[in-house]
C-alpha atoms as a PDB file:
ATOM      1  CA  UNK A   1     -14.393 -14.258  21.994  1.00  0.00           C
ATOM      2  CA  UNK A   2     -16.540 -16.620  19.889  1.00  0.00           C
ATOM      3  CA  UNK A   3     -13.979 -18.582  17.300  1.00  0.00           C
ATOM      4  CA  UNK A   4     -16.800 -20.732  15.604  1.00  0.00           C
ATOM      5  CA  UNK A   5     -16.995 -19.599  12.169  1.00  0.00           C
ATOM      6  CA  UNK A   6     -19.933 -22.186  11.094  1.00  0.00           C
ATOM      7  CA  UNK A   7     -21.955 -25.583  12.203  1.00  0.00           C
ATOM      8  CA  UNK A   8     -22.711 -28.323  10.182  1.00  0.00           C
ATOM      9  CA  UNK A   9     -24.042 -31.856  10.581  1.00  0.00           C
ATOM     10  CA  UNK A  10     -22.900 -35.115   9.548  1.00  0.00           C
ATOM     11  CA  UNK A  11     -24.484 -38.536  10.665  1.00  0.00           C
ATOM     12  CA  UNK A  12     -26.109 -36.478  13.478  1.00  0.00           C
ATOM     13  CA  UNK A  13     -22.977 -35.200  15.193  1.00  0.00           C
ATOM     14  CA  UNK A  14     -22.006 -31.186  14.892  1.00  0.00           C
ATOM     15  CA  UNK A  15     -18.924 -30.674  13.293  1.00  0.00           C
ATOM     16  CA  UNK A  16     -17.403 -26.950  14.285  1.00  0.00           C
ATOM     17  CA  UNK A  17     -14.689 -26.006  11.668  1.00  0.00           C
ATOM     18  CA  UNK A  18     -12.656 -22.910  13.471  1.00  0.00           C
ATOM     19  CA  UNK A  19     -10.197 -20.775  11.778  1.00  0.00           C
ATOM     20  CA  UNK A  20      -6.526 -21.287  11.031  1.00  0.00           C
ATOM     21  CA  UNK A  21      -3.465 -20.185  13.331  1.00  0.00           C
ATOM     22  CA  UNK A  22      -1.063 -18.854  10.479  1.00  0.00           C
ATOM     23  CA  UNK A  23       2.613 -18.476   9.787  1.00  0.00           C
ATOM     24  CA  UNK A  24       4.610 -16.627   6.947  1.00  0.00           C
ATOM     25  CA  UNK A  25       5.781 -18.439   4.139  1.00  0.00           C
ATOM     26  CA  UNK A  26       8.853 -16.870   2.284  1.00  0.00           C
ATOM     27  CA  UNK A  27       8.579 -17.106  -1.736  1.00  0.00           C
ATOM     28  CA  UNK A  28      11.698 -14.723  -2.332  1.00  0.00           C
ATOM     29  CA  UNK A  29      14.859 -16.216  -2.651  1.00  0.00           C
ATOM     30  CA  UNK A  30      18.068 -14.138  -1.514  1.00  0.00           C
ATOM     31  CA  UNK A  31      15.960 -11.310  -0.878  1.00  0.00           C
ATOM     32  CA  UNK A  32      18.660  -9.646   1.150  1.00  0.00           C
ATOM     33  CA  UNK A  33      21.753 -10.648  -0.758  1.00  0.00           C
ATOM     34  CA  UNK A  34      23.346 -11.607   2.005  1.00  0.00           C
ATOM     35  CA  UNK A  35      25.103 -14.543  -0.367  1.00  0.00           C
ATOM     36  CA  UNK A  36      26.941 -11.965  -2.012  1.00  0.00           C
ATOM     37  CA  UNK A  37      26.225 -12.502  -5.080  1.00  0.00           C
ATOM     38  CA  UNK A  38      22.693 -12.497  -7.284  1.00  0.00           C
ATOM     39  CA  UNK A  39      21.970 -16.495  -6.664  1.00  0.00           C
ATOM     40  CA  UNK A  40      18.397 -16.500  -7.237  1.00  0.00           C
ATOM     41  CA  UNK A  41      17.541 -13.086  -9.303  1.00  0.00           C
ATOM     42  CA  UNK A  42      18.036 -12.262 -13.017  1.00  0.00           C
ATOM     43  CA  UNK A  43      20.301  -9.173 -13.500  1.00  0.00           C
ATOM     44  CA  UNK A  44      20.337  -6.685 -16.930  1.00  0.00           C
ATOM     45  CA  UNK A  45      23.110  -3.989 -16.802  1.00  0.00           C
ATOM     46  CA  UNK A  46      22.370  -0.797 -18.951  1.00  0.00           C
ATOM     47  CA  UNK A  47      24.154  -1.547 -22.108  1.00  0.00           C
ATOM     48  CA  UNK A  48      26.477   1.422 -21.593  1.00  0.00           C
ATOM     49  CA  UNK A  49      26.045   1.150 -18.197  1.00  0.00           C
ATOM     50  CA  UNK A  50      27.601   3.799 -15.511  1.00  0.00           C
ATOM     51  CA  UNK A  51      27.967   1.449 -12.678  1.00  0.00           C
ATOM     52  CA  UNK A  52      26.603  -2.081 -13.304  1.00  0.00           C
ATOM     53  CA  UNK A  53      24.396  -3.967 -10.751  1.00  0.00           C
ATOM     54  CA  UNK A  54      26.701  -4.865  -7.690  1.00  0.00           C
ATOM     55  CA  UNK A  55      26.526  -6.185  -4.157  1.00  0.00           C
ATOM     56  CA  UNK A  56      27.364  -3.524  -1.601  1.00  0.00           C
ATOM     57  CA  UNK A  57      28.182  -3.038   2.178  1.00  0.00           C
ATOM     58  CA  UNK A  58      27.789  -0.001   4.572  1.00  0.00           C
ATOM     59  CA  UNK A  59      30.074   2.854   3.392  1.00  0.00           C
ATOM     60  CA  UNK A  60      30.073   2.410  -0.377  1.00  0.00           C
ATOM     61  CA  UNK A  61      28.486   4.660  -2.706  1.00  0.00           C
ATOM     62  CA  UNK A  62      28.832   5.072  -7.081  1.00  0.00           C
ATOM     63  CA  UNK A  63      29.741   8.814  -6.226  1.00  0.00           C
ATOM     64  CA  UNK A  64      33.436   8.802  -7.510  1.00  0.00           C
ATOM     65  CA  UNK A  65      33.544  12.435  -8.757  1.00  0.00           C
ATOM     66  CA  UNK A  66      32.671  14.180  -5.687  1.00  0.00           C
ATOM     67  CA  UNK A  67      29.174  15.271  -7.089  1.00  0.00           C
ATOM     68  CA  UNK A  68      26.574  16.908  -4.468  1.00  0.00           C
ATOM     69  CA  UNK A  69      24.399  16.509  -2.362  1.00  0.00           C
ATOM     70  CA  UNK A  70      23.929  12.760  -3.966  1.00  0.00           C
ATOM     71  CA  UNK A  71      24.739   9.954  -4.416  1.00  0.00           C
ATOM     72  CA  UNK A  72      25.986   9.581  -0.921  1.00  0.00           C
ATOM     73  CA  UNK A  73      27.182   6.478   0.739  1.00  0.00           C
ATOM     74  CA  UNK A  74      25.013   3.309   1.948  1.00  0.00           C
ATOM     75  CA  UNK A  75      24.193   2.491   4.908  1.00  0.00           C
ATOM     76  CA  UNK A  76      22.457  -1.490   4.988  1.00  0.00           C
ATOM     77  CA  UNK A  77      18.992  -1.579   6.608  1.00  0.00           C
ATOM     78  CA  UNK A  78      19.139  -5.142   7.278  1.00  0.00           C
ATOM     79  CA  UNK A  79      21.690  -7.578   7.223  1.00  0.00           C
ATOM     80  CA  UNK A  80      25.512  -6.782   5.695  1.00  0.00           C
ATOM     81  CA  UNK A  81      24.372  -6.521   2.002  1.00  0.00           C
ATOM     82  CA  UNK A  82      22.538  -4.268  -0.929  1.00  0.00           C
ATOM     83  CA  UNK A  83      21.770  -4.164  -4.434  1.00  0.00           C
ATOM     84  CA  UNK A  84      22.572  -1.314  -5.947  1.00  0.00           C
ATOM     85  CA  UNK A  85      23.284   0.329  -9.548  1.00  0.00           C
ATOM     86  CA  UNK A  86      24.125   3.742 -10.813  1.00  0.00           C
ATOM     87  CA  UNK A  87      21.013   4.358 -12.151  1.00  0.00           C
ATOM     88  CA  UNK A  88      22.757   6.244 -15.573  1.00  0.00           C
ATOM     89  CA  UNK A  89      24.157   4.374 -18.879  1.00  0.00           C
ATOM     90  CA  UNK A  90      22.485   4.427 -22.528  1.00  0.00           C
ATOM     91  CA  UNK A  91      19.169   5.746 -23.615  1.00  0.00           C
ATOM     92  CA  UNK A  92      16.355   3.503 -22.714  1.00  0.00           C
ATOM     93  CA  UNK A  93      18.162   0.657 -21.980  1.00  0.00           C
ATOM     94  CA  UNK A  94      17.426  -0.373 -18.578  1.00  0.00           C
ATOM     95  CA  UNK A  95      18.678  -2.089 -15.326  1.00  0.00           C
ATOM     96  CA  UNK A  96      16.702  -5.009 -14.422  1.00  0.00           C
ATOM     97  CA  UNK A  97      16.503  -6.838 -11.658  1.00  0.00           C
ATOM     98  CA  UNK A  98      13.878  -9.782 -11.345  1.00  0.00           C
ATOM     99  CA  UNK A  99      12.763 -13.215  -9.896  1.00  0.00           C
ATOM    100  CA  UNK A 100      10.063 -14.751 -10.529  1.00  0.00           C
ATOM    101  CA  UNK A 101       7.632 -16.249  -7.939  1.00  0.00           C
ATOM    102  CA  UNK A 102       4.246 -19.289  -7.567  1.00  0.00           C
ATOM    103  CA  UNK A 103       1.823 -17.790  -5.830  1.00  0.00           C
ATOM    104  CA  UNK A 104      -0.042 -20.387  -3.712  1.00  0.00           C
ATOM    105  CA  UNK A 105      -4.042 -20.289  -3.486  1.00  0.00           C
ATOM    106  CA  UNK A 106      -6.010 -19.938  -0.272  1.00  0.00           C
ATOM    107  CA  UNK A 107      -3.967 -17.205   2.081  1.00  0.00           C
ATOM    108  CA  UNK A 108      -2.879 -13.326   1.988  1.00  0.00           C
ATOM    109  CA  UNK A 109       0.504 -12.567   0.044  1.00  0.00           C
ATOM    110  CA  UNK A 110       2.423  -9.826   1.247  1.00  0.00           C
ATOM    111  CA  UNK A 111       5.024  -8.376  -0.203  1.00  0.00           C
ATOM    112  CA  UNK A 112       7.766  -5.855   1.843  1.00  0.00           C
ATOM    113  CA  UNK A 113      10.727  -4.180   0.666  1.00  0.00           C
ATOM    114  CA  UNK A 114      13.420  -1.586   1.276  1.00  0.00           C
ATOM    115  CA  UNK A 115      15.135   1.125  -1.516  1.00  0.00           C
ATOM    116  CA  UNK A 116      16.757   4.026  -1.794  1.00  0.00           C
ATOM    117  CA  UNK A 117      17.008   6.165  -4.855  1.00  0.00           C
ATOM    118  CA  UNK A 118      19.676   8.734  -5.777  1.00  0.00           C
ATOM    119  CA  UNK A 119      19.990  10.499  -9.158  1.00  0.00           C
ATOM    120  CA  UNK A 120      21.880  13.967  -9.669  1.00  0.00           C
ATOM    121  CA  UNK A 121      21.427  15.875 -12.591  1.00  0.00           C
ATOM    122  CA  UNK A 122      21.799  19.754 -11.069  1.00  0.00           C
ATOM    123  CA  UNK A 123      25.829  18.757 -11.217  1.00  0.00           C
ATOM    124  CA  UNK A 124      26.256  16.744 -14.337  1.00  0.00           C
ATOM    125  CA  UNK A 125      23.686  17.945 -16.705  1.00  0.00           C
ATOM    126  CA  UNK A 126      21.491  20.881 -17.018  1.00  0.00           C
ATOM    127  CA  UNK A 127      19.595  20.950 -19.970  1.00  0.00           C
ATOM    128  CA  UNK A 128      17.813  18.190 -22.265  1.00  0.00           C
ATOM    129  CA  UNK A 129      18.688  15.305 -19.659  1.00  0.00           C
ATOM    130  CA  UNK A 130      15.325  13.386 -20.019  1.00  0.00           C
ATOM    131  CA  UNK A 131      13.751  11.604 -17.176  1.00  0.00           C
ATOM    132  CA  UNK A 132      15.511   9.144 -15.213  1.00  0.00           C
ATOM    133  CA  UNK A 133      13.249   6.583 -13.845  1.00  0.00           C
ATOM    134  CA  UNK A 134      12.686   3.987 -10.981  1.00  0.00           C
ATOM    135  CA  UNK A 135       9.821   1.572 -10.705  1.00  0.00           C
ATOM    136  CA  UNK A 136       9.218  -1.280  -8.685  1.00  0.00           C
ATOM    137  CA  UNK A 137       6.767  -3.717 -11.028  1.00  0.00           C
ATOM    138  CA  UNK A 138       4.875  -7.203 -11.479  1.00  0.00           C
ATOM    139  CA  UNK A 139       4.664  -8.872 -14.690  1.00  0.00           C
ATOM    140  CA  UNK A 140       3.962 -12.159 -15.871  1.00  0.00           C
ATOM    141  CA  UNK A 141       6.796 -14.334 -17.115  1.00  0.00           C
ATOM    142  CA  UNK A 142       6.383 -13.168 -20.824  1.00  0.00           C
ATOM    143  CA  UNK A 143       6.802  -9.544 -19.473  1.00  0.00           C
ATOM    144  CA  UNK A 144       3.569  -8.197 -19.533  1.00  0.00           C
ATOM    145  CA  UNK A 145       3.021  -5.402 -17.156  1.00  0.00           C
ATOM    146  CA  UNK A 146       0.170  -6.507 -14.442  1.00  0.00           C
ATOM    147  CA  UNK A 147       0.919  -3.866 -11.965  1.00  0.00           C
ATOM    148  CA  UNK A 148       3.414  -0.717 -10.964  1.00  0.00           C
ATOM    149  CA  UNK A 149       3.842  -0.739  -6.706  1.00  0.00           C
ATOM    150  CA  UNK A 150       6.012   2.296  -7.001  1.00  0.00           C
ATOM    151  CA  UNK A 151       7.690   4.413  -9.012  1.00  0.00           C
ATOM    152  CA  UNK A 152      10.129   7.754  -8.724  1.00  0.00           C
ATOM    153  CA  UNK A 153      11.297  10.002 -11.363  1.00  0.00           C
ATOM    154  CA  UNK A 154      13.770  12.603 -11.696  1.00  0.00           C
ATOM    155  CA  UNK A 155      13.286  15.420 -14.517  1.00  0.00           C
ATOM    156  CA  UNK A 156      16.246  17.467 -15.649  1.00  0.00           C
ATOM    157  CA  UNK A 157      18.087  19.969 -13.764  1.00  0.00           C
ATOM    158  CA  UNK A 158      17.015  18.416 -10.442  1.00  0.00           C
ATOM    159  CA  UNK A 159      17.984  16.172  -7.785  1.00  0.00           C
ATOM    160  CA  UNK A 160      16.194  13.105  -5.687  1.00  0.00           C
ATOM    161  CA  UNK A 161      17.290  11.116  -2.555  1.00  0.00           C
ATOM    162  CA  UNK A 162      14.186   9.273  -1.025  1.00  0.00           C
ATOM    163  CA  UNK A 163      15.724   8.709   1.694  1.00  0.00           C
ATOM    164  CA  UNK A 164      15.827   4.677   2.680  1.00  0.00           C
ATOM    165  CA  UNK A 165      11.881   3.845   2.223  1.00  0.00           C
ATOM    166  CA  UNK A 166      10.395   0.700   3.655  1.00  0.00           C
ATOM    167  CA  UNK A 167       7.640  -0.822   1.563  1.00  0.00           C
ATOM    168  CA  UNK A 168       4.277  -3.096   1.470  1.00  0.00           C
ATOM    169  CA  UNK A 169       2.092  -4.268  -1.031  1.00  0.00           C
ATOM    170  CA  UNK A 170      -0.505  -6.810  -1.264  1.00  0.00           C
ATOM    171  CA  UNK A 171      -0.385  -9.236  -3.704  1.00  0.00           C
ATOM    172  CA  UNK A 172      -2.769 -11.651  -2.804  1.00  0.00           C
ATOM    173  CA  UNK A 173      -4.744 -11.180  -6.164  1.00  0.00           C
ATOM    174  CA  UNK A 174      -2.094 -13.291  -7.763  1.00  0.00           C
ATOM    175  CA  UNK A 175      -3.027 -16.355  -5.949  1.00  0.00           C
ATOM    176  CA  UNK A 176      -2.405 -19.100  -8.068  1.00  0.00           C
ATOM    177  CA  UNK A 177      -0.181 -17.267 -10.428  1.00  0.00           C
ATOM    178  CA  UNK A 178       3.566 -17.134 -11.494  1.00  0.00           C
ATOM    179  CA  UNK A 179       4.557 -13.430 -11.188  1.00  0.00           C
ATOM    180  CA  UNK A 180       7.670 -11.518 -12.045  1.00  0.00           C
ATOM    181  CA  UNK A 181       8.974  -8.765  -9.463  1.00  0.00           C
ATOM    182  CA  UNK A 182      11.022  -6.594 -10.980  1.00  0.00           C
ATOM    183  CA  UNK A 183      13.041  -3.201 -10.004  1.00  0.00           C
ATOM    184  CA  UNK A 184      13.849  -1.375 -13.075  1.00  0.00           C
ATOM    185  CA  UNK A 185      15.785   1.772 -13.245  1.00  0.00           C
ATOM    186  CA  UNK A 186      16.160   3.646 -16.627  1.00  0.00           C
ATOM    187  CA  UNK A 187      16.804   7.032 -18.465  1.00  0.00           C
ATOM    188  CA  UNK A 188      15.680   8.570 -21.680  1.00  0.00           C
ATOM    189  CA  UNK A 189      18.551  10.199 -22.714  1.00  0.00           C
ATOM    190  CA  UNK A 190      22.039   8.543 -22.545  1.00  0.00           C
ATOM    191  CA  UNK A 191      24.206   9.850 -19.518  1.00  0.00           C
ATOM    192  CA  UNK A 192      27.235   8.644 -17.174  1.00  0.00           C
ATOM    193  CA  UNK A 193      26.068   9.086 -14.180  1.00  0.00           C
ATOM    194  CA  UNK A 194      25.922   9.845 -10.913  1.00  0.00           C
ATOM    195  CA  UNK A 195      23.197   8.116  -9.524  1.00  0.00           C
ATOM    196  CA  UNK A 196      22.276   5.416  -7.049  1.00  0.00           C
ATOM    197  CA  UNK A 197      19.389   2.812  -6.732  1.00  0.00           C
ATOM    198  CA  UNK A 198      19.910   0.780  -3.777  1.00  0.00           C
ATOM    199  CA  UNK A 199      17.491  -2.558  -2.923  1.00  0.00           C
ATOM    200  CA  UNK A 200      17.265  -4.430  -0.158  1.00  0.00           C
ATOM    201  CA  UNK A 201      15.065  -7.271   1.996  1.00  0.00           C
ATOM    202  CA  UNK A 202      12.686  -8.096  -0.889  1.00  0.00           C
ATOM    203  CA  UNK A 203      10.548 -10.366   0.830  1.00  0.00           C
ATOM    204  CA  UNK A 204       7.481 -12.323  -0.677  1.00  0.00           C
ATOM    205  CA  UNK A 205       5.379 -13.798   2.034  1.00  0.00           C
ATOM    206  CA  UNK A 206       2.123 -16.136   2.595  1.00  0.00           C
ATOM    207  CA  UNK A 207       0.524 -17.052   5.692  1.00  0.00           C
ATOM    208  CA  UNK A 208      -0.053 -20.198   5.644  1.00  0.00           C
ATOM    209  CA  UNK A 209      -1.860 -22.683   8.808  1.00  0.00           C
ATOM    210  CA  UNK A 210       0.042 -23.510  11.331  1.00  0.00           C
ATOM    211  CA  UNK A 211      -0.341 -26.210  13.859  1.00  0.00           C
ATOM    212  CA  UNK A 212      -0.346 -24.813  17.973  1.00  0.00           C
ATOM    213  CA  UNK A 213      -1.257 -26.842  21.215  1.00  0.00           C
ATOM    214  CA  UNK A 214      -4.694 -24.194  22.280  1.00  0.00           C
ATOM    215  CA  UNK A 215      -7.533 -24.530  25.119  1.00  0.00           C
ATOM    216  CA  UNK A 216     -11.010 -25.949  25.040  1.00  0.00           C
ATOM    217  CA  UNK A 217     -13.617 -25.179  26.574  1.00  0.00           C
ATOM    218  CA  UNK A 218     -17.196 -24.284  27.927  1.00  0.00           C
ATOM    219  CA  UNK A 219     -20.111 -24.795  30.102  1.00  0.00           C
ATOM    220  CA  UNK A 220     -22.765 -27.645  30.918  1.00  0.00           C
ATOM    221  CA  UNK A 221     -26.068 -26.028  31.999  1.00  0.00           C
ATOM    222  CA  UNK A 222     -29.345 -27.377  32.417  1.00  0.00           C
ATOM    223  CA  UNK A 223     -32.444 -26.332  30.490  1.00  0.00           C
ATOM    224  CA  UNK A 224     -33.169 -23.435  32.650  1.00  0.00           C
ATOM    225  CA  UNK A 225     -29.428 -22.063  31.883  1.00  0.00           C
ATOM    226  CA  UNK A 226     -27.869 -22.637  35.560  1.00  0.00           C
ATOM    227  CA  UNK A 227     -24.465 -24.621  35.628  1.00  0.00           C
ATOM    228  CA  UNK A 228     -24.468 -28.656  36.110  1.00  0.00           C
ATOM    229  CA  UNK A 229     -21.753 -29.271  38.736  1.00  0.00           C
ATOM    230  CA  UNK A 230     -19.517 -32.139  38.433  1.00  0.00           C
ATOM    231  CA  UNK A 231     -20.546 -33.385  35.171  1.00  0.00           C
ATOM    232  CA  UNK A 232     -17.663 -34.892  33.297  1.00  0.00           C
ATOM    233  CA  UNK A 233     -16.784 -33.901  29.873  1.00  0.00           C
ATOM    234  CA  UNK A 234     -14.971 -36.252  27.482  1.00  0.00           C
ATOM    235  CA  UNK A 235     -12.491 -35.314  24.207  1.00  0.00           C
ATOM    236  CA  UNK A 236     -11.342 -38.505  22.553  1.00  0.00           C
ATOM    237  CA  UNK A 237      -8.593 -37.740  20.051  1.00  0.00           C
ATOM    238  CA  UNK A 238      -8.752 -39.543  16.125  1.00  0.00           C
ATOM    239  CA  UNK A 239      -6.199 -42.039  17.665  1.00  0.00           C
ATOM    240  CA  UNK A 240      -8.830 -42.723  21.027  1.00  0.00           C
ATOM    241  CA  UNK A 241      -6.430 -41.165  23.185  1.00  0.00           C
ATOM    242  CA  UNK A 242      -8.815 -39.772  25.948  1.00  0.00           C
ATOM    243  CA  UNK A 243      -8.762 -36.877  28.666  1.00  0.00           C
ATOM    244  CA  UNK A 244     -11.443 -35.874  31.244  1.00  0.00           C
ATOM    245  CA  UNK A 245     -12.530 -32.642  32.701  1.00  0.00           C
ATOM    246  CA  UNK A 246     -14.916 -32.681  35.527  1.00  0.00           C
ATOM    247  CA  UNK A 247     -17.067 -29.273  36.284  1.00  0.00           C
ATOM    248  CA  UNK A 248     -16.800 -26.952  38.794  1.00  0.00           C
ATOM    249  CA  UNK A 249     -19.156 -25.492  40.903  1.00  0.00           C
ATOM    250  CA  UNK A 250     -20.489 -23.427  37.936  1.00  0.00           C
ATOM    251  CA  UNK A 251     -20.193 -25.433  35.234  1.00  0.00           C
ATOM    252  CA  UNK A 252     -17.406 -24.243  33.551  1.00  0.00           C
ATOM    253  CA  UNK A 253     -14.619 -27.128  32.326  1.00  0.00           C
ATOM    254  CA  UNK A 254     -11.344 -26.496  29.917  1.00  0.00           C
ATOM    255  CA  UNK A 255      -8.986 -28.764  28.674  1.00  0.00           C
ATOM    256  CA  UNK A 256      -5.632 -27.602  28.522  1.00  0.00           C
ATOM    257  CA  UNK A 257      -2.593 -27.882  26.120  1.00  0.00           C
ATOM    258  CA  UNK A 258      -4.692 -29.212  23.415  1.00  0.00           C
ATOM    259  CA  UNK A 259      -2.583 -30.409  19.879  1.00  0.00           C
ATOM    260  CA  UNK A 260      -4.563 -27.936  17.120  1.00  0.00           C
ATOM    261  CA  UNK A 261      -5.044 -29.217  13.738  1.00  0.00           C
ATOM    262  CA  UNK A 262      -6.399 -32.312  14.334  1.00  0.00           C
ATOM    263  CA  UNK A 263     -10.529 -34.017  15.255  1.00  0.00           C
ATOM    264  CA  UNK A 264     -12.068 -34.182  18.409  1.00  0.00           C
ATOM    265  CA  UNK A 265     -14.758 -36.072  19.291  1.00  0.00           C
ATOM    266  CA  UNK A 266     -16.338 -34.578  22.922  1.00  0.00           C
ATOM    267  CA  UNK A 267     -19.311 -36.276  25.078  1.00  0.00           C
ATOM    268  CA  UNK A 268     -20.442 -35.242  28.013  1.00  0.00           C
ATOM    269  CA  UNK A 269     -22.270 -37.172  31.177  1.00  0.00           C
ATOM    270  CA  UNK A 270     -23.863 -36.004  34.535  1.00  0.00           C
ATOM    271  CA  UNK A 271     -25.930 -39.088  36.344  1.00  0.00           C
ATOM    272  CA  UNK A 272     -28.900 -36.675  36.650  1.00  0.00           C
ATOM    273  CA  UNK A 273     -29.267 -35.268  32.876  1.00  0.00           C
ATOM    274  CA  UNK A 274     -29.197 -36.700  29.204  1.00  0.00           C
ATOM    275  CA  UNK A 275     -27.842 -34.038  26.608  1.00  0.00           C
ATOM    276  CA  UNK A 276     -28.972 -34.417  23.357  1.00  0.00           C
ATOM    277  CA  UNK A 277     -26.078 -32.082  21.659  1.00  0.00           C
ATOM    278  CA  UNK A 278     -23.219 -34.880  22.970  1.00  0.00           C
ATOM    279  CA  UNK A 279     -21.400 -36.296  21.208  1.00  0.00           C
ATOM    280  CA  UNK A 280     -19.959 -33.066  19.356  1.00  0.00           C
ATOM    281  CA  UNK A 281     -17.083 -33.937  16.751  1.00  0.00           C
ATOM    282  CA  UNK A 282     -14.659 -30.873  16.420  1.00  0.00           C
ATOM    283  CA  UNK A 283     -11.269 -29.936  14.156  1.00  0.00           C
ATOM    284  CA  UNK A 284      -9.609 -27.583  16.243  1.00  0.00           C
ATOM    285  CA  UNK A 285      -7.662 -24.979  15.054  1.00  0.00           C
ATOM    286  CA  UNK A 286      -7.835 -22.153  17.336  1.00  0.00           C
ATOM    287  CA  UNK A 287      -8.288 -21.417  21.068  1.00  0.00           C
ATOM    288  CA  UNK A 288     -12.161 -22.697  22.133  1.00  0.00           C
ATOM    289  CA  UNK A 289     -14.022 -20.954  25.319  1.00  0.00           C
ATOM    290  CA  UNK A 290     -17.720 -21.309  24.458  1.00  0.00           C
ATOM    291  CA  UNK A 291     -18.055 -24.527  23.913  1.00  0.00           C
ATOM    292  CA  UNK A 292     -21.087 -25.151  25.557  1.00  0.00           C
ATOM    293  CA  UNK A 293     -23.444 -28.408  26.241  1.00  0.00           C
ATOM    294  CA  UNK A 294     -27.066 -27.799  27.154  1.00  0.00           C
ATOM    295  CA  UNK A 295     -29.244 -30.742  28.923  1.00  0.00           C
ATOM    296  CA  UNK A 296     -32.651 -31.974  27.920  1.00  0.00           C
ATOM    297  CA  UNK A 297     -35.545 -29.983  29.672  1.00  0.00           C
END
């Protein structure tokens, strides 16, 4: 597979500039709780909040009257902790949890997720309960919405449980931003419960490049397009550390366990040809197999 992406020269010499190997950057910190505690996040309890914002472990739950089907009991996705609230509390006064976040330019931002949300109104009220609410937001730091990634609601006289739902979203149109994230539950008409908004493995990520020992490599032909045997092919690192690789019988030479993310300079010789497109200098980032030298009719 060709891994070029475009030629230029400089001072007569070809410089190839190849894409990045990447690796994920985390931006979130304490995505998964597992401190115990909210290091890293900004909490707001309802201000007659049912069950305030806590840090929970398999087998808990906010259901302490017995109330069915939901809330029932947590069960962690990932790791030994959760976020969790009771979702209920005073009109329009909400739960908020937040962090805010730099997003760096240049790479893809992805951010993933788990929740689960809970609210029961079928056992606890019946008539003119409002709409309890769960959304998943970004904002800026003066708390402007930018964007909703998800939301639930629950009318009155009905139940939810999404079941544990794992999420993605792509945030990469924030590069170069400070963002809020922030899970928000809230209802519009003041009630004590039961409910249950659980969060868990927020994660933030950007791929950034990576540095990876890769192959080079290619053919020498002559000008009719038949491989030069034995012709020896140079790559001089920017610290004139040098390695050979002689040709086989078809013209085909690699060099193997190369450093990536550094310049190359390669030349090639053969006693019977002159090549015109040697010497080639190259920053190598990725895996090379068509690098190819072509002698002078």
């Amino acid at each position: 597979m060709k891994r070029i992406i475009y030629l230029c020269t400089i001072l007569g010499l070809t410089l190839l500039l190849l894409p990045h190997k990447t690796s994920a950057a985390e931006l979130v910190t304490n995505g998964g709780f597992e401190t115990g505690n909210f290091t890293g996040w900004t909490v707001i309890n309802n201000n007659g909040s049912w069950k305030n914002w806590a840090i929970g472990t398999t087998g808990q739950t906010t259901n302490d009257g017995g109330y069915v089907p939901v809330p029932t009991t947590m069960t962690v996705q990932q790791g030994t902790r959760v976020a969790y609230n009771g979702i209920t509390g005073n009109s329009n006064s909400p739960y908020l949890l937040y962090q805010d976040i730099t997003i760096p330019v240049g790479n893809f931002v992805r951010m993933t997720w788990i929740d689960r949300y809970q609210m029961n109104y079928t056992e606890f009220c019946t008539t003119g309960c409002g709409t309890a609410t769960y959304a998943v937001e970004i904002l800026n730091t003066s708390n402007v919405l930018l964007q909703t990634l998800y939301t639930v609601n629950t009318l009155t006289n009905t139940n939810t449980n999404t079941g544990y739902v794992n999420h993605t979203a792509d945030l990469t149109a924030y590069q170069g931003q400070t963002i809020r994230i922030r899970f928000r539950a809230v209802v519009t008409v003041t009630l004590q419960g039961p409910g249950q908004l659980e969060i868990d493995a927020v994660s933030v990520q950007t791929l950034q490049p990576t540095a990876a020992n890769v192959s080079v490599g290619g053919r020498v032909l002559n000008a009719e397009g038949s491989g030069i045997a034995r012709a020896l092919v140079t790559m001089t690192d920017s610290a004139g550390n040098s390695r050979t690789s002689s040709t086989n019988s078809f013209g085909y030479y690699q060099f193997a366990d190369v450093p990536a993310g550094e310049t190359y300079i390669l030349t090639v010789s053969n006693k019977k040809y002159l090549f015109t497109d040697s010497p080639r200098v190259l920053n190598i980032q990725n895996d090379v197999a068509d690098l190819d030298f072509i002698a002078s009719p």
